[in-house]
Protein backbone atom coordinates (compact mmCIF):
# COMPACT_ATOMS: atom_id res chain seq x y z
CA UNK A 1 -4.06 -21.90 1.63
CA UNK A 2 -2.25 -18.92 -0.08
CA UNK A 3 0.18 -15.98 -0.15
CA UNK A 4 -0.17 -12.83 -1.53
CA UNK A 5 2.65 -10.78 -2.42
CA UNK A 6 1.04 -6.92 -3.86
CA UNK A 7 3.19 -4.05 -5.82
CA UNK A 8 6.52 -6.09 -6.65
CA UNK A 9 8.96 -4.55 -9.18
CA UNK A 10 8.37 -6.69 -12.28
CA UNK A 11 6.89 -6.80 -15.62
CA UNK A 12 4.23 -9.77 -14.99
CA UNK A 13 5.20 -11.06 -18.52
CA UNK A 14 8.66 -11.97 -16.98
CA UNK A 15 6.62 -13.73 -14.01
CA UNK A 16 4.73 -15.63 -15.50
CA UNK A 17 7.09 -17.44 -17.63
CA UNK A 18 8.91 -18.31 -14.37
CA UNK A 19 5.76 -19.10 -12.40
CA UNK A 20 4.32 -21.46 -15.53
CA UNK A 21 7.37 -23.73 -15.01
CA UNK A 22 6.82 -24.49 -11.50
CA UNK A 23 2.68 -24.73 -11.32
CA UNK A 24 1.06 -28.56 -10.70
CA UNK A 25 4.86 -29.50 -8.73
CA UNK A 26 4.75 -30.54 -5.16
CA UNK A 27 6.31 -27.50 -2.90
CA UNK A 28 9.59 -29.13 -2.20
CA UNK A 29 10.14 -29.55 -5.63
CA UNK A 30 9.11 -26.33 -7.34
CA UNK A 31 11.19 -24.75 -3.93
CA UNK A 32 14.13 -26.22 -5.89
CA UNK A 33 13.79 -25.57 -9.34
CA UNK A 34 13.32 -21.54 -8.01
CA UNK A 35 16.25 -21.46 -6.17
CA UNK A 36 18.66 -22.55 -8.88
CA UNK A 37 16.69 -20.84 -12.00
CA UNK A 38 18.69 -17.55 -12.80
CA UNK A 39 16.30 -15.14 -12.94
CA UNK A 40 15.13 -11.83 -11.16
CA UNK A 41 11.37 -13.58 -10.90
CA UNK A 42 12.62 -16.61 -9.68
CA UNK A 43 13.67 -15.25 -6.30
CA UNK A 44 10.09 -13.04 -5.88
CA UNK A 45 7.98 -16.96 -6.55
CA UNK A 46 10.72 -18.42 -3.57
CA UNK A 47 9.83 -16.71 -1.09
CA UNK A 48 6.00 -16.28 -1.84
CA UNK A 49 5.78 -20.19 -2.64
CA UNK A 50 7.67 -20.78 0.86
CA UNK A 51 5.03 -18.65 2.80
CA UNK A 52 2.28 -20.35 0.92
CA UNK A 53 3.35 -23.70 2.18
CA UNK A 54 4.51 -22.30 5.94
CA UNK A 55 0.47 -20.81 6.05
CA UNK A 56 -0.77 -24.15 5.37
CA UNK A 57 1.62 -25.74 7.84
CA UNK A 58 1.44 -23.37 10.63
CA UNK A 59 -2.65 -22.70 10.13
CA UNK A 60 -3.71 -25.86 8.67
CA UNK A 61 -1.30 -28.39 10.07
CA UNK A 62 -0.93 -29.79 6.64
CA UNK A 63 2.66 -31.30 6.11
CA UNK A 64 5.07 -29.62 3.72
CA UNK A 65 5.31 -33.42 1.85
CA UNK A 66 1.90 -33.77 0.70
CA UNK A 67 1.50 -30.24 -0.85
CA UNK A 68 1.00 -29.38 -4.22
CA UNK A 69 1.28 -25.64 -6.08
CA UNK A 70 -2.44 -25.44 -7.12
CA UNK A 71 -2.51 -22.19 -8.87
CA UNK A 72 -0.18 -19.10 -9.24
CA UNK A 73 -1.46 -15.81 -10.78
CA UNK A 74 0.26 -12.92 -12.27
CA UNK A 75 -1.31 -9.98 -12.32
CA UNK A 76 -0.81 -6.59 -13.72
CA UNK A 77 -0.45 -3.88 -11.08
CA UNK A 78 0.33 0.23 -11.25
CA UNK A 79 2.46 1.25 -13.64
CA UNK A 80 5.21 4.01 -12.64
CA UNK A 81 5.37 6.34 -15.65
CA UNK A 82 9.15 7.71 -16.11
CA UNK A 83 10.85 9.21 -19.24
CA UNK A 84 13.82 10.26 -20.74
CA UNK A 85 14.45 13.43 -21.85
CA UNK A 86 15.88 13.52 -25.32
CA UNK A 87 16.97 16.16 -28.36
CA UNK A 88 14.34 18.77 -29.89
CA UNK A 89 13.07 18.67 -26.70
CA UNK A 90 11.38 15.61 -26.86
CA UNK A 91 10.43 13.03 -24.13
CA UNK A 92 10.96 9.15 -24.19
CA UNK A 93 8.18 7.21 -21.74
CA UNK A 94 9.84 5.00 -19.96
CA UNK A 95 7.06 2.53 -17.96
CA UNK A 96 7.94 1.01 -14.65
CA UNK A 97 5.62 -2.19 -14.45
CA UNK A 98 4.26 -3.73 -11.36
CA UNK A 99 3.18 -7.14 -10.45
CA UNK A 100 0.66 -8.54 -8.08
CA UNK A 101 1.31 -13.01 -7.17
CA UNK A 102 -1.02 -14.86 -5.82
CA UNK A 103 0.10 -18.51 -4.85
CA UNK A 104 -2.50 -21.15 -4.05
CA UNK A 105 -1.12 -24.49 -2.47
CA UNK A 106 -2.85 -27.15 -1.62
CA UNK A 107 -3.46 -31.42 -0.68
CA UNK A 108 -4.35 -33.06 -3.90
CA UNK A 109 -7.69 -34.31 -3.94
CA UNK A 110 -8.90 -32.88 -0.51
CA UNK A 111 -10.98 -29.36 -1.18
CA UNK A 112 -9.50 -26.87 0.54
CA UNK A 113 -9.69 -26.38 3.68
CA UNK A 114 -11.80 -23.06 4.70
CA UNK A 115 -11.10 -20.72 8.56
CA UNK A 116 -13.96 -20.61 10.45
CA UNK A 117 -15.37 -16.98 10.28
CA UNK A 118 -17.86 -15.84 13.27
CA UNK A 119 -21.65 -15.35 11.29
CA UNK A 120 -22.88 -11.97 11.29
CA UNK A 121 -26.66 -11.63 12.64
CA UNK A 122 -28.96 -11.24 9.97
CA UNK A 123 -30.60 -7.39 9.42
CA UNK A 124 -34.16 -7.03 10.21
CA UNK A 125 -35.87 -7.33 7.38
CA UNK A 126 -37.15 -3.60 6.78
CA UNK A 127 -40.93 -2.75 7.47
CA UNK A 128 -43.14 -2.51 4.56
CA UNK A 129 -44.85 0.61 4.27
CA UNK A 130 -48.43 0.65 2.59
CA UNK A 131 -48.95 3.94 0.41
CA UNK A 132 -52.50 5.37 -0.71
CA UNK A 133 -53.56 5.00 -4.08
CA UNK A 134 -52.97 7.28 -6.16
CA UNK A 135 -56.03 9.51 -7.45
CA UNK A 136 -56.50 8.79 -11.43
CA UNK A 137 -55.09 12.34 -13.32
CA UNK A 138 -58.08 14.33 -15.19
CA UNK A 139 -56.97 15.06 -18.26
CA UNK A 140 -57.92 18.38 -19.84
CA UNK A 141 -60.70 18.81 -22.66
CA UNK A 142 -59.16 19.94 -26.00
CA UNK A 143 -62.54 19.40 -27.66
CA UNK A 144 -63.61 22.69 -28.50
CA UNK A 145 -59.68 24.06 -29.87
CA UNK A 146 -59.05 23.63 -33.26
CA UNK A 147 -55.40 21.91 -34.14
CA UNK A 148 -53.34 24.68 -36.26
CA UNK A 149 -51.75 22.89 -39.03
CA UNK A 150 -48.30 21.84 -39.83
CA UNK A 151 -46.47 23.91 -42.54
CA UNK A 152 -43.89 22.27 -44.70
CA UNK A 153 -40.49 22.88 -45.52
CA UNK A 154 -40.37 24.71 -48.72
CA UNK A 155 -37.73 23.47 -51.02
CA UNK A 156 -35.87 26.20 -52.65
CA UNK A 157 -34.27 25.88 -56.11
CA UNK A 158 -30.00 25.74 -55.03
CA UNK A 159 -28.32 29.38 -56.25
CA UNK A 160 -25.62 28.42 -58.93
């Protein structure tokens, strides 16, 4: 039972330091410590962990009690390259991070629970195709040619 949230506006450093203080807390609980923590990250990891917990309520029929934060990633996403134009006619980057969050909620000790997917028929297995044998290659007769011979490199005394 997850969320996904793709492409948000933050450096995933600053995530991450929000999303490691609420990870192993029951929903209700990390719910709380979000909404009074004063930061910009704080507010994204609300509402992802909220529809986390209202997919495994409203899929799942798990209760909102009994669930757990599992796992929340941080991870890097495109980068929006800016700059700043400066003196000498010079240019300052200026790098507009993204973020990708995952949130992964869960029962404690119960594996998680899986949606039934319909099973695709299995392909044919493709028919195997017998090839001749190949005919052995002649090779040709270099019996009666002589082999020239290999000249070396003559060294030549170095020109002062």
């Amino acid at each position: 039972m997850k969320a996904v949230l793709r492409r948000i506006r933050i450096s995933p450093a600053k995530a991450n330091l929000v999303a490691g203080m609420v990870t192993g807390k029951t929903v209700k609980e990390a719910l709380a410590i979000l909404k009074f923590t004063p930061k910009k990250a704080a507010r994204i990891l609300y509402k992802v962990v909220h529809s986390a917990a209202s997919n495994a309520k409203n899929n799942f029929g798990q209760s909102w009690d009994e669930l757990v934060i599992t796992k929340i990633l941080v991870t890097k996403g495109a980068t929006m390259k800016r700059g700043l134009f400066v003196s000498r006619g010079r240019h300052h980057p200026i790098l507009k991070r993204t973020a990708h969050v995952t949130v992964e909620v869960g029962v404690p000790g119960t594996p998680a629970p899986v949606k039934s997917v319909p099973a695709k028929s299995a392909p044919a297995a493709p028919k195997a195709e017998k090839k001749a044998p190949k005919a052995p290659v002649k090779k040709a007769k270099t019996e009666g040619k002589a082999e020239k011979p290999v000249k070396k490199a003559s060294k030549k005394p170095a020109s002062k």
